[in-house]
N, C-alpha and C. Protein backbone atom coordinates (compact mmCIF):
# COMPACT_ATOMS: atom_id res chain seq x y z
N UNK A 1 -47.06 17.14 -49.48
CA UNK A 1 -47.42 18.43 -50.03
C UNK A 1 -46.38 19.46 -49.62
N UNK A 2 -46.45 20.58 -50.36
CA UNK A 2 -45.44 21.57 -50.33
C UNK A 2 -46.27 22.72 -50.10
N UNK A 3 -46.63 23.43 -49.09
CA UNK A 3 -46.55 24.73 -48.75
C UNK A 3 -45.84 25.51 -49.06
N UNK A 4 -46.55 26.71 -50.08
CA UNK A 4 -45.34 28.25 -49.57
C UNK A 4 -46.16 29.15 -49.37
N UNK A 5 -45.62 29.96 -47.86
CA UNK A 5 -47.05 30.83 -47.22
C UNK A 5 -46.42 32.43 -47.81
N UNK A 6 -45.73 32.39 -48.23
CA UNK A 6 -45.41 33.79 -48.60
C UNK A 6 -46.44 35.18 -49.49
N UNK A 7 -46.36 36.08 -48.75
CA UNK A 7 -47.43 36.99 -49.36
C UNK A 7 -46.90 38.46 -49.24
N UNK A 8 -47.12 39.32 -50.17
CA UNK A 8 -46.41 40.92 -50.07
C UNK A 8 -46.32 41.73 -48.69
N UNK A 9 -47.48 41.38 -48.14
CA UNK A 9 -48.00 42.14 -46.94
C UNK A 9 -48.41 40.93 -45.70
N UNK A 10 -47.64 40.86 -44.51
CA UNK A 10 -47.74 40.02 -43.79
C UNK A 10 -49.07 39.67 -43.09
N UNK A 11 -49.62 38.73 -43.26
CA UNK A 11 -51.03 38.63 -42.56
C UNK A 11 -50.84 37.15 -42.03
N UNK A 12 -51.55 36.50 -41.60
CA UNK A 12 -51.90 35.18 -40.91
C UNK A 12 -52.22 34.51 -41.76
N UNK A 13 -52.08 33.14 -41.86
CA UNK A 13 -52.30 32.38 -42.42
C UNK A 13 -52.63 30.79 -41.40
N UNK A 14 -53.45 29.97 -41.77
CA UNK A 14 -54.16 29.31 -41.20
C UNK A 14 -53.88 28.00 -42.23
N UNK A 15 -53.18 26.87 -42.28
CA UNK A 15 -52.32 25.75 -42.47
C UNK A 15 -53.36 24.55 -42.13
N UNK A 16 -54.50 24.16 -42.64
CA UNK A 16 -55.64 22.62 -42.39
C UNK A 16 -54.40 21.70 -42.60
N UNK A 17 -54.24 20.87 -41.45
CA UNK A 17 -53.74 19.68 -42.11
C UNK A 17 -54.18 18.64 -41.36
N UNK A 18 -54.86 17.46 -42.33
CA UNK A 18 -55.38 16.43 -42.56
C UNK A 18 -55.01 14.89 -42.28
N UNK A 19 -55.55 14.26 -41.67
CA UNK A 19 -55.61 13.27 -41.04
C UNK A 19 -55.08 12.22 -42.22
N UNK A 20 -53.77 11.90 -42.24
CA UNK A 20 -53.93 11.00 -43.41
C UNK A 20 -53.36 11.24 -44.53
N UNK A 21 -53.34 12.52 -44.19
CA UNK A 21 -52.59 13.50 -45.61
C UNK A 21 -51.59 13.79 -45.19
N UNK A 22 -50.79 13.32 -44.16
CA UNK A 22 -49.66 13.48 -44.04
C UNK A 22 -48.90 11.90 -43.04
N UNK A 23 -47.69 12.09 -42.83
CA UNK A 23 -47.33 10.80 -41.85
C UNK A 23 -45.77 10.98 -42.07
N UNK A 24 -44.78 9.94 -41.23
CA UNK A 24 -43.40 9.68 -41.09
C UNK A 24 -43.00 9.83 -42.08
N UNK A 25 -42.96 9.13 -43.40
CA UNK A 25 -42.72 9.23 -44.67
C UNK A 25 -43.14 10.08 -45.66
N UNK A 26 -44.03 10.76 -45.26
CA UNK A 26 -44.57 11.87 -46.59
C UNK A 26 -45.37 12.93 -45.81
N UNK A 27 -44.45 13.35 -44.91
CA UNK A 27 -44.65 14.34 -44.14
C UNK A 27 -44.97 15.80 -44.79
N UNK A 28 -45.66 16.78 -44.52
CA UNK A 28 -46.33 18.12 -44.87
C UNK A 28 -44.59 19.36 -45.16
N UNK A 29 -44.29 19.68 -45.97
CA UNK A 29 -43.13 20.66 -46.11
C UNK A 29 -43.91 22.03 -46.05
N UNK A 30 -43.83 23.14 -44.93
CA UNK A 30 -44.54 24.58 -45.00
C UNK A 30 -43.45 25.43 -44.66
N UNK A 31 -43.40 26.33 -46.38
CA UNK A 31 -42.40 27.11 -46.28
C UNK A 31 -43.04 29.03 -46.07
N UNK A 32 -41.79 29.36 -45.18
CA UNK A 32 -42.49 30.96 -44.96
C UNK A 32 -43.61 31.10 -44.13
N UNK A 33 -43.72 29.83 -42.90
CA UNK A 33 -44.25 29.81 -42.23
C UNK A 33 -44.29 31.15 -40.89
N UNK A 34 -45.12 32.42 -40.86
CA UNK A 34 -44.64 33.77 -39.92
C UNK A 34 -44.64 33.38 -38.68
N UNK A 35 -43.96 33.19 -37.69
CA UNK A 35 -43.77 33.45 -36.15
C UNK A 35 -43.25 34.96 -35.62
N UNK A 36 -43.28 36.16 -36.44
CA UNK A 36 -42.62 37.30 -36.63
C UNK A 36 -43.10 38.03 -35.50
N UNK A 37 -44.62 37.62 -35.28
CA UNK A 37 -45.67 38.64 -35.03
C UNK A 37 -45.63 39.65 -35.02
N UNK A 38 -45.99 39.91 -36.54
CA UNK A 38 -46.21 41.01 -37.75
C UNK A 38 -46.64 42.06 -36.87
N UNK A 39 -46.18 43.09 -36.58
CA UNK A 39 -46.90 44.94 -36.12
C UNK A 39 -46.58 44.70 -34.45
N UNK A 40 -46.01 43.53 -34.06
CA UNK A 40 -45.79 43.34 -32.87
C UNK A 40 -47.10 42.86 -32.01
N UNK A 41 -48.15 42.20 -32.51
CA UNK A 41 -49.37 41.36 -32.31
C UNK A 41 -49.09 39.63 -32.58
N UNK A 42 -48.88 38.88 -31.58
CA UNK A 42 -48.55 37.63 -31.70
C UNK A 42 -49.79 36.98 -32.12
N UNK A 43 -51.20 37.55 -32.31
CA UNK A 43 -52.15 36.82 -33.01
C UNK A 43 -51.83 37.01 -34.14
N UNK A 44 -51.01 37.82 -34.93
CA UNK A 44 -50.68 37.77 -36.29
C UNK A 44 -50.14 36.53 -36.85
N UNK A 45 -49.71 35.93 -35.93
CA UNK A 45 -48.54 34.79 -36.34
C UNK A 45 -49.34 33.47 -37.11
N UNK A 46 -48.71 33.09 -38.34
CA UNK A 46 -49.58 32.01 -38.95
C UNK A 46 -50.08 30.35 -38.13
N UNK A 47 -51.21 29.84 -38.26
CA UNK A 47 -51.57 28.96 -37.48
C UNK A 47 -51.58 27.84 -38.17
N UNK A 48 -51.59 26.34 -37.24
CA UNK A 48 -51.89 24.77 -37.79
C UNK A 48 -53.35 24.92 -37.20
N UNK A 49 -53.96 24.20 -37.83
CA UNK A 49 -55.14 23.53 -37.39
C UNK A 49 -55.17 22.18 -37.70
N UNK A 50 -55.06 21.54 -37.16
CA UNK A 50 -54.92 19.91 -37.19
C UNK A 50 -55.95 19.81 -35.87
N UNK A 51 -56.12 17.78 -35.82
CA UNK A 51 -57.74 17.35 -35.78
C UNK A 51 -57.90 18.33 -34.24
N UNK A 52 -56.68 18.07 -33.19
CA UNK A 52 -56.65 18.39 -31.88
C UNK A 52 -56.08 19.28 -31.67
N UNK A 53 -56.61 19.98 -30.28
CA UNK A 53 -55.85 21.24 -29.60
C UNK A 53 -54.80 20.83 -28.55
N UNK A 54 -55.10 19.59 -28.36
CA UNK A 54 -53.67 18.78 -26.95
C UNK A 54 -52.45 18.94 -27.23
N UNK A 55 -51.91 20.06 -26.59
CA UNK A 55 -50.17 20.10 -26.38
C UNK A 55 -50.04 18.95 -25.46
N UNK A 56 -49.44 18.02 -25.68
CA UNK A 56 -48.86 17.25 -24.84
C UNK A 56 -48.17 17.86 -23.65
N UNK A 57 -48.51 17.35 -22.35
CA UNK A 57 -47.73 17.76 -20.93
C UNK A 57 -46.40 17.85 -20.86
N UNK A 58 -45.59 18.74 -20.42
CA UNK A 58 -44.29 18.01 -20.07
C UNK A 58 -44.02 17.30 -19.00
N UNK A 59 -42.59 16.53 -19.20
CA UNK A 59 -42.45 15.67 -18.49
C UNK A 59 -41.39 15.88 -17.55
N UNK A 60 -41.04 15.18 -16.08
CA UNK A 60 -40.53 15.31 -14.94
C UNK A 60 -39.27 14.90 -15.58
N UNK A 61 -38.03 15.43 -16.24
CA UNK A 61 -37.22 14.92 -16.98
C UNK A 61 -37.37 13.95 -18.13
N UNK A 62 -35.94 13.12 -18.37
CA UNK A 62 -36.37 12.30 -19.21
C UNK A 62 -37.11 11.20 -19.27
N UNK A 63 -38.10 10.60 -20.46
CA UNK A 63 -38.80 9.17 -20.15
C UNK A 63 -38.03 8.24 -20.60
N UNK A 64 -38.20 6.91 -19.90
CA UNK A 64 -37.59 5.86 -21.13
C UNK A 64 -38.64 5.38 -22.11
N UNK A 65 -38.66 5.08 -23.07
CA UNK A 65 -39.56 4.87 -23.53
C UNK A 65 -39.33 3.68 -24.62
N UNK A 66 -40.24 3.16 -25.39
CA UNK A 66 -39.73 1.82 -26.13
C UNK A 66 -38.92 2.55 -27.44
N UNK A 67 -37.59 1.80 -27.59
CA UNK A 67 -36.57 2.35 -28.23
C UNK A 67 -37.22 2.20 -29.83
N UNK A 68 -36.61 3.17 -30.92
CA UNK A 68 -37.02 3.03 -32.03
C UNK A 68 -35.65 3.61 -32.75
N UNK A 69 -34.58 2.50 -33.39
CA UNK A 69 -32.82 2.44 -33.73
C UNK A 69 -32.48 3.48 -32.51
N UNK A 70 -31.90 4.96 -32.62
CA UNK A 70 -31.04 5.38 -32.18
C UNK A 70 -31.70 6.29 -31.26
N UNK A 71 -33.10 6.25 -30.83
CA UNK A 71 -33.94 7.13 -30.22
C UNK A 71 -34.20 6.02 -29.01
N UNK A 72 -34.22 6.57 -27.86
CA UNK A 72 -34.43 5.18 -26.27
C UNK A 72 -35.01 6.20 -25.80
N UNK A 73 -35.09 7.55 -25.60
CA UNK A 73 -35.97 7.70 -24.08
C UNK A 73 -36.26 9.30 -25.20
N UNK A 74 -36.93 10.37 -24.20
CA UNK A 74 -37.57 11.69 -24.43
C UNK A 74 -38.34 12.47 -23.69
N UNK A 75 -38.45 13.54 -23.46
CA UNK A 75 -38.31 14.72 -22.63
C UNK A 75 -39.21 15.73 -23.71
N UNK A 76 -40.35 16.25 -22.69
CA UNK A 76 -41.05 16.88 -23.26
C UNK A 76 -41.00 18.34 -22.44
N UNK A 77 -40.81 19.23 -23.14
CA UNK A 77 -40.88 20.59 -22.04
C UNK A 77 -42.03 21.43 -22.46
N UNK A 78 -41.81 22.50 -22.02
CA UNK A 78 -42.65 23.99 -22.28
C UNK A 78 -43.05 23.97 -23.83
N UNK A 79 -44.72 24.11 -24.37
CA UNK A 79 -44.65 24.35 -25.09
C UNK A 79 -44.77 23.26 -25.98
N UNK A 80 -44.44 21.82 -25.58
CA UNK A 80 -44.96 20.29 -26.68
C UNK A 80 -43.36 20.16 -26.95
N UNK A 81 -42.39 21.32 -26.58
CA UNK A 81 -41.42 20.57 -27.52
C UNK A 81 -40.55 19.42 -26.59
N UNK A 82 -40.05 18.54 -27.94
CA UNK A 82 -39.53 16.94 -27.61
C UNK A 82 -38.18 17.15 -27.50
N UNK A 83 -37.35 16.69 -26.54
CA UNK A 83 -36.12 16.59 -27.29
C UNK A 83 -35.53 14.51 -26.72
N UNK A 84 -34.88 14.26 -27.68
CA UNK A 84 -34.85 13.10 -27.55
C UNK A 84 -33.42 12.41 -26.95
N UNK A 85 -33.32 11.27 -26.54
CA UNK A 85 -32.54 10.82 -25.71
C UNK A 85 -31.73 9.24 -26.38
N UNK A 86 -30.24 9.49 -26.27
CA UNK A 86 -29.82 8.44 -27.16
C UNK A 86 -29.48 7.37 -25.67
N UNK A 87 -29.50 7.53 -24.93
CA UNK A 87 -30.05 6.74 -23.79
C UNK A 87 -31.56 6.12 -23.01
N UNK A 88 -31.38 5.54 -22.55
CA UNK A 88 -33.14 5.08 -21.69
C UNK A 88 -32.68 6.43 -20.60
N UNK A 89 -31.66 7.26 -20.41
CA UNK A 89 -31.20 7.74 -18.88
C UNK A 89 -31.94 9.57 -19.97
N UNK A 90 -31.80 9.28 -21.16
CA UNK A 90 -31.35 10.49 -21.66
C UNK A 90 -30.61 11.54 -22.17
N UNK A 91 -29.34 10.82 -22.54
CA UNK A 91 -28.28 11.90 -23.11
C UNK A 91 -28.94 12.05 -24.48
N UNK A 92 -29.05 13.74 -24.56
CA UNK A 92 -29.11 14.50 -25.72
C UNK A 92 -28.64 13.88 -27.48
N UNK A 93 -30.18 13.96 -27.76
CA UNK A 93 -29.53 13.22 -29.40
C UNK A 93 -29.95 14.31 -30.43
N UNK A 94 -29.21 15.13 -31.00
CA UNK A 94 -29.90 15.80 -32.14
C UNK A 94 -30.79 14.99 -33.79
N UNK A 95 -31.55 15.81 -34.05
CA UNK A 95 -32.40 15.15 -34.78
C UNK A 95 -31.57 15.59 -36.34
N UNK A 96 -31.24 14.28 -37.33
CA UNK A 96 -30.60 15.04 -38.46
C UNK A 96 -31.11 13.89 -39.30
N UNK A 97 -30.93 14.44 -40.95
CA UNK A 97 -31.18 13.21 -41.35
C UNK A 97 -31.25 11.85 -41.68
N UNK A 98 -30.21 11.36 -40.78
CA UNK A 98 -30.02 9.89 -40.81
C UNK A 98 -30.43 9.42 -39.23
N UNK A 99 -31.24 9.91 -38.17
CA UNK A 99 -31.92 9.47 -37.42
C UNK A 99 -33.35 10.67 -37.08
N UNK A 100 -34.14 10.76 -38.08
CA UNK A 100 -35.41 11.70 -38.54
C UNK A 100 -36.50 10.36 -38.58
N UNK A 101 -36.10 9.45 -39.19
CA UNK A 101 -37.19 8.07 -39.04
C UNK A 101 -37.15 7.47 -37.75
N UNK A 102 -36.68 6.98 -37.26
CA UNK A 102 -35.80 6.91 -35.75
C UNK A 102 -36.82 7.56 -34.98
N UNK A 103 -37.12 9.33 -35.09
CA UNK A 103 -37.57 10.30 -34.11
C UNK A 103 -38.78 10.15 -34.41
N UNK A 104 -39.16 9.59 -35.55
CA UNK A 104 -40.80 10.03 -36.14
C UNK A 104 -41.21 8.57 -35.38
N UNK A 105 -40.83 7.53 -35.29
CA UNK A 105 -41.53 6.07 -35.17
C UNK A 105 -41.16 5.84 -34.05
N UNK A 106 -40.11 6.61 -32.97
CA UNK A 106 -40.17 6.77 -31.33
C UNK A 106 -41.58 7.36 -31.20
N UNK A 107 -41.97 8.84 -31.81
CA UNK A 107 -43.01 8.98 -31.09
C UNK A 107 -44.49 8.88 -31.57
N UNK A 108 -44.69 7.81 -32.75
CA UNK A 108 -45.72 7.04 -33.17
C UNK A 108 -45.82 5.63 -32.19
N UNK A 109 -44.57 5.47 -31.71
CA UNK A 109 -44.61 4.33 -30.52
C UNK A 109 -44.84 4.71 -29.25
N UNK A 110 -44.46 5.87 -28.67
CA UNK A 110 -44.46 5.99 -27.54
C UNK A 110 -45.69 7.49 -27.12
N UNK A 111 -45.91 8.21 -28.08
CA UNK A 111 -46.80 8.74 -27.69
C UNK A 111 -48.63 8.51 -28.31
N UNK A 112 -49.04 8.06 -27.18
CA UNK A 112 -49.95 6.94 -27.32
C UNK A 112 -51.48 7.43 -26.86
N UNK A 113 -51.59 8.74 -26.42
CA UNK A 113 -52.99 9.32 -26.20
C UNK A 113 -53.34 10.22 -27.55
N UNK A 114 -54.35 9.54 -28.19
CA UNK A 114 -55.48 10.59 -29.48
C UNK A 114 -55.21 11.83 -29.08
N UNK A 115 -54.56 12.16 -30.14
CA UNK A 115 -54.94 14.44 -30.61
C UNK A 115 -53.60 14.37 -30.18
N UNK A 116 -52.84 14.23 -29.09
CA UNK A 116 -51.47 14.11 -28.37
C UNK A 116 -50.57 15.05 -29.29
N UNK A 117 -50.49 16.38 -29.51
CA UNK A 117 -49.23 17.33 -30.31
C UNK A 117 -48.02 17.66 -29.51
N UNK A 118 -46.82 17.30 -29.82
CA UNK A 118 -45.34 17.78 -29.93
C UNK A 118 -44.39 18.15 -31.12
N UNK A 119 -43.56 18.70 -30.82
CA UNK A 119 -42.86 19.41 -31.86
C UNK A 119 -41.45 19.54 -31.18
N UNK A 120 -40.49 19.29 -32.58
CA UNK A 120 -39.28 18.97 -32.27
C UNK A 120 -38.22 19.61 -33.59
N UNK A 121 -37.24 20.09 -32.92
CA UNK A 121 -36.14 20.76 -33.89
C UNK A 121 -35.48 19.72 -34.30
N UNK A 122 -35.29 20.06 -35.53
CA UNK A 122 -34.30 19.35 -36.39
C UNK A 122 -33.26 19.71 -37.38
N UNK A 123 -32.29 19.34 -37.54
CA UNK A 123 -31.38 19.42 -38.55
C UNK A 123 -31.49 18.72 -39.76
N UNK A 124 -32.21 19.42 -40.59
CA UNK A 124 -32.99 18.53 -42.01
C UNK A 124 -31.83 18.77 -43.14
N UNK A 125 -30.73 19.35 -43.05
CA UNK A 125 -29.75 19.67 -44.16
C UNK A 125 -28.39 19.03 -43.86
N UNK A 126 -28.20 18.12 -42.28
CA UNK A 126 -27.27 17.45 -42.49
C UNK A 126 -25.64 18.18 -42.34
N UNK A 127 -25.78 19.69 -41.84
CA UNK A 127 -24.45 20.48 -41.97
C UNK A 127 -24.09 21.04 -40.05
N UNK A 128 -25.28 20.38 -39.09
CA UNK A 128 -24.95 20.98 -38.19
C UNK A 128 -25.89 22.02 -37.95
N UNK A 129 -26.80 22.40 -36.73
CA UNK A 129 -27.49 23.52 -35.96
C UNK A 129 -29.30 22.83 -36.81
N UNK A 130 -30.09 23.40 -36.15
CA UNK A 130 -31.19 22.94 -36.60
C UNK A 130 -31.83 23.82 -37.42
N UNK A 131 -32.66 23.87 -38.46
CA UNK A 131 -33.00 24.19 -39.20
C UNK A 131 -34.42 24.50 -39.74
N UNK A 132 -35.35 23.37 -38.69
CA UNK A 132 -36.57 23.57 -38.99
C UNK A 132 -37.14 22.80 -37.81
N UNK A 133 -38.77 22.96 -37.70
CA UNK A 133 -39.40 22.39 -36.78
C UNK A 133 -40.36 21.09 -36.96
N UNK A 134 -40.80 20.27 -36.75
CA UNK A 134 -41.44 19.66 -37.01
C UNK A 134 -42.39 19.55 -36.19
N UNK A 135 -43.74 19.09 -36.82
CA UNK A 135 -45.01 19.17 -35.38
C UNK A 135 -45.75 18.12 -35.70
N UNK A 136 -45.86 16.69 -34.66
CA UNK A 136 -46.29 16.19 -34.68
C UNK A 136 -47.79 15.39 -33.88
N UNK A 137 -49.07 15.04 -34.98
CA UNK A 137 -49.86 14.66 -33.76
C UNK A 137 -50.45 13.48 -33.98
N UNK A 138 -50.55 12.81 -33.09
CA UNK A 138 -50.90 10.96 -32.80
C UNK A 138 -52.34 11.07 -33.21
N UNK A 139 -52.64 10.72 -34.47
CA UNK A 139 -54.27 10.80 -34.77
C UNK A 139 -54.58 9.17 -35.42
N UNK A 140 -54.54 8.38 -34.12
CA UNK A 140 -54.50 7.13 -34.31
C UNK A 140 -54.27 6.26 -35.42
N UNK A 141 -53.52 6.48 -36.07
CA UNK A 141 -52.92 5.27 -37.30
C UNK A 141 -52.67 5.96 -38.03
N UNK A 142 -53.51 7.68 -38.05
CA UNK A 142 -53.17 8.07 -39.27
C UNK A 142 -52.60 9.68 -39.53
N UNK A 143 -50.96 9.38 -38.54
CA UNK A 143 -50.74 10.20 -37.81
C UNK A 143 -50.21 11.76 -38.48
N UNK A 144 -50.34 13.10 -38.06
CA UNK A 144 -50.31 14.00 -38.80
C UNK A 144 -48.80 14.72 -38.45
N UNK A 145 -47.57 15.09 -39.88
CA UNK A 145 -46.70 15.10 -39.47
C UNK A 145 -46.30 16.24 -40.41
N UNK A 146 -46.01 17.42 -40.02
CA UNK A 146 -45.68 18.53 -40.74
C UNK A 146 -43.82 19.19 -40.54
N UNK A 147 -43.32 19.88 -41.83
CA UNK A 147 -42.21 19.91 -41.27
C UNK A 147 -42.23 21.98 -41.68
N UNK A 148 -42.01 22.27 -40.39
CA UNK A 148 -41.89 23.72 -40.70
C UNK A 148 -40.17 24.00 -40.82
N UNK A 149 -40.11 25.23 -42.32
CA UNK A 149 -38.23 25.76 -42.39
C UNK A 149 -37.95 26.86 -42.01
N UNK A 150 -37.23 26.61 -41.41
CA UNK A 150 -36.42 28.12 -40.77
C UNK A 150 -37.08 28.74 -39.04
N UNK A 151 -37.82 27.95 -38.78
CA UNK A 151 -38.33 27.91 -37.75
C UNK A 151 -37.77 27.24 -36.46
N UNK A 152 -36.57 26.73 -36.22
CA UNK A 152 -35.97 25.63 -35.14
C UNK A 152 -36.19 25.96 -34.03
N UNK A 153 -36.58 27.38 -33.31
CA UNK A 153 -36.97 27.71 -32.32
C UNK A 153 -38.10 27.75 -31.60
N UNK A 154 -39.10 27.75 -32.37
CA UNK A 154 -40.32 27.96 -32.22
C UNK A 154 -41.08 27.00 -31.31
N UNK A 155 -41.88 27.43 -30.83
CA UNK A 155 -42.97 26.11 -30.21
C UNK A 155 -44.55 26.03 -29.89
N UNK A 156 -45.20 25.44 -29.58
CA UNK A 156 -46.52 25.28 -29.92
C UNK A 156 -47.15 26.50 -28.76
N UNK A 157 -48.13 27.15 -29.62
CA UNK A 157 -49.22 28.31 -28.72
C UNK A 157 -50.12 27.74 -28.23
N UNK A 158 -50.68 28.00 -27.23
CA UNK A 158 -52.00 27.82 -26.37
C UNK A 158 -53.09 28.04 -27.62
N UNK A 159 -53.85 26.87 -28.26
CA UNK A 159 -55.18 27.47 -28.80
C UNK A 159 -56.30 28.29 -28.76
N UNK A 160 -57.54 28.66 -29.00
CA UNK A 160 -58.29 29.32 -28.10
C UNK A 160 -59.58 28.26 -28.81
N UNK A 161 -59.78 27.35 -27.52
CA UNK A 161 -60.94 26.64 -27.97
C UNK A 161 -61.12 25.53 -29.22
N UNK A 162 -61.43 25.97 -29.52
CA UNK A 162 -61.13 24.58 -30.89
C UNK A 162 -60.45 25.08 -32.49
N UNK A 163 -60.22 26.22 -31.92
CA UNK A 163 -59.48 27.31 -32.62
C UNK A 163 -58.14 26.72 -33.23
N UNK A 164 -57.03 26.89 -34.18
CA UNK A 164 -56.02 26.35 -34.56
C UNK A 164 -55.07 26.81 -33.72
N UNK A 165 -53.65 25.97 -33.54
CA UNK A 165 -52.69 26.12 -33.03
C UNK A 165 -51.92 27.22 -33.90
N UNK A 166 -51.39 28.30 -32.76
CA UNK A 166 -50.34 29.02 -32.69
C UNK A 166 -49.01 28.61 -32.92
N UNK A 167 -48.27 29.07 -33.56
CA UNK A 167 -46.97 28.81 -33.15
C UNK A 167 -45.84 29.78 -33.16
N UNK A 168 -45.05 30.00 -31.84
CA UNK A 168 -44.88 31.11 -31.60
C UNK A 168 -42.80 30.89 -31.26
């Protein structure tokens, strides 16, 4: 599916996405997604609601983890975001489109606890610098995989309760 959140007057917007209705291969595209926080109120900022509120922990450096082609280990920081490792040790691998399947089926393999959300920058145009975000969550087989544009910085908000994810 193709999202476009764009509207005259900036307000929030709230993004359901569905168990199933998305995955590695036919992942969610949401364009004009706001992280602006419109009037200078970061609750303005548009939200995911997907099944779980679990930001995944970060991790004590890099993990090794079971390799998937050009992806071997990964590092989770502040916030859910991933960055991935073209080593088991961890040297820095940017995400572009000829290792994007690679990143999606590392962490359908390796991140392995239900609801489990991370999010990871990527270079989806193939020219260098990243371009968009992607947010992914382990909803056992039928895993939920969205790709936000123009967003490469961004990273996952604290929910409030069973409330949808922020992203800020």
């Amino acid at each position: 599916d193709t999202l476009n959140l764009g509207e005259g007057a900036a307000a929030m917007d709230t993004v359901v996405l569905q168990q199933g209705a998305s995955g590695a291969t036919y992942y969610d595209y949401i364009n004009n997604f706001d992280v602006t926080s419109t009037g200078g109120i970061a609750a303005n900022n548009d939200r995911l609601d997907v099944r779980s509120n679990n930001i995944a922990a970060s991790t004590a450096g890099y993990v090794n983890g079971t390799d998937a082609g050009t992806v071997m280990s990964h590092s989770i920081g502040a916030g859910g975001i991933v960055t991935f490792g073209s080593t088991n040790t961890g040297t820095p691998l940017a995400v572009t489109p000829t290792n994007l399947a690679d990143a999606l089926s590392y962490l359908r393999t390796n991140l392995t606890h239900p609801g489990e959300t991370v999010a990871f920058a990527a270079d989806t145009d193939g020219v260098g610098g990243n371009d968009a975000l992607f947010v992914y969550q382990n909803a056992q087989g039928w895993d939920i995989v969205a790709r936000l544009d123009g967003i490469p910085t961004a990273t996952l908000g604290t929910p409030t309760a069973e409330g949808p994810k922020p992203i800020t």
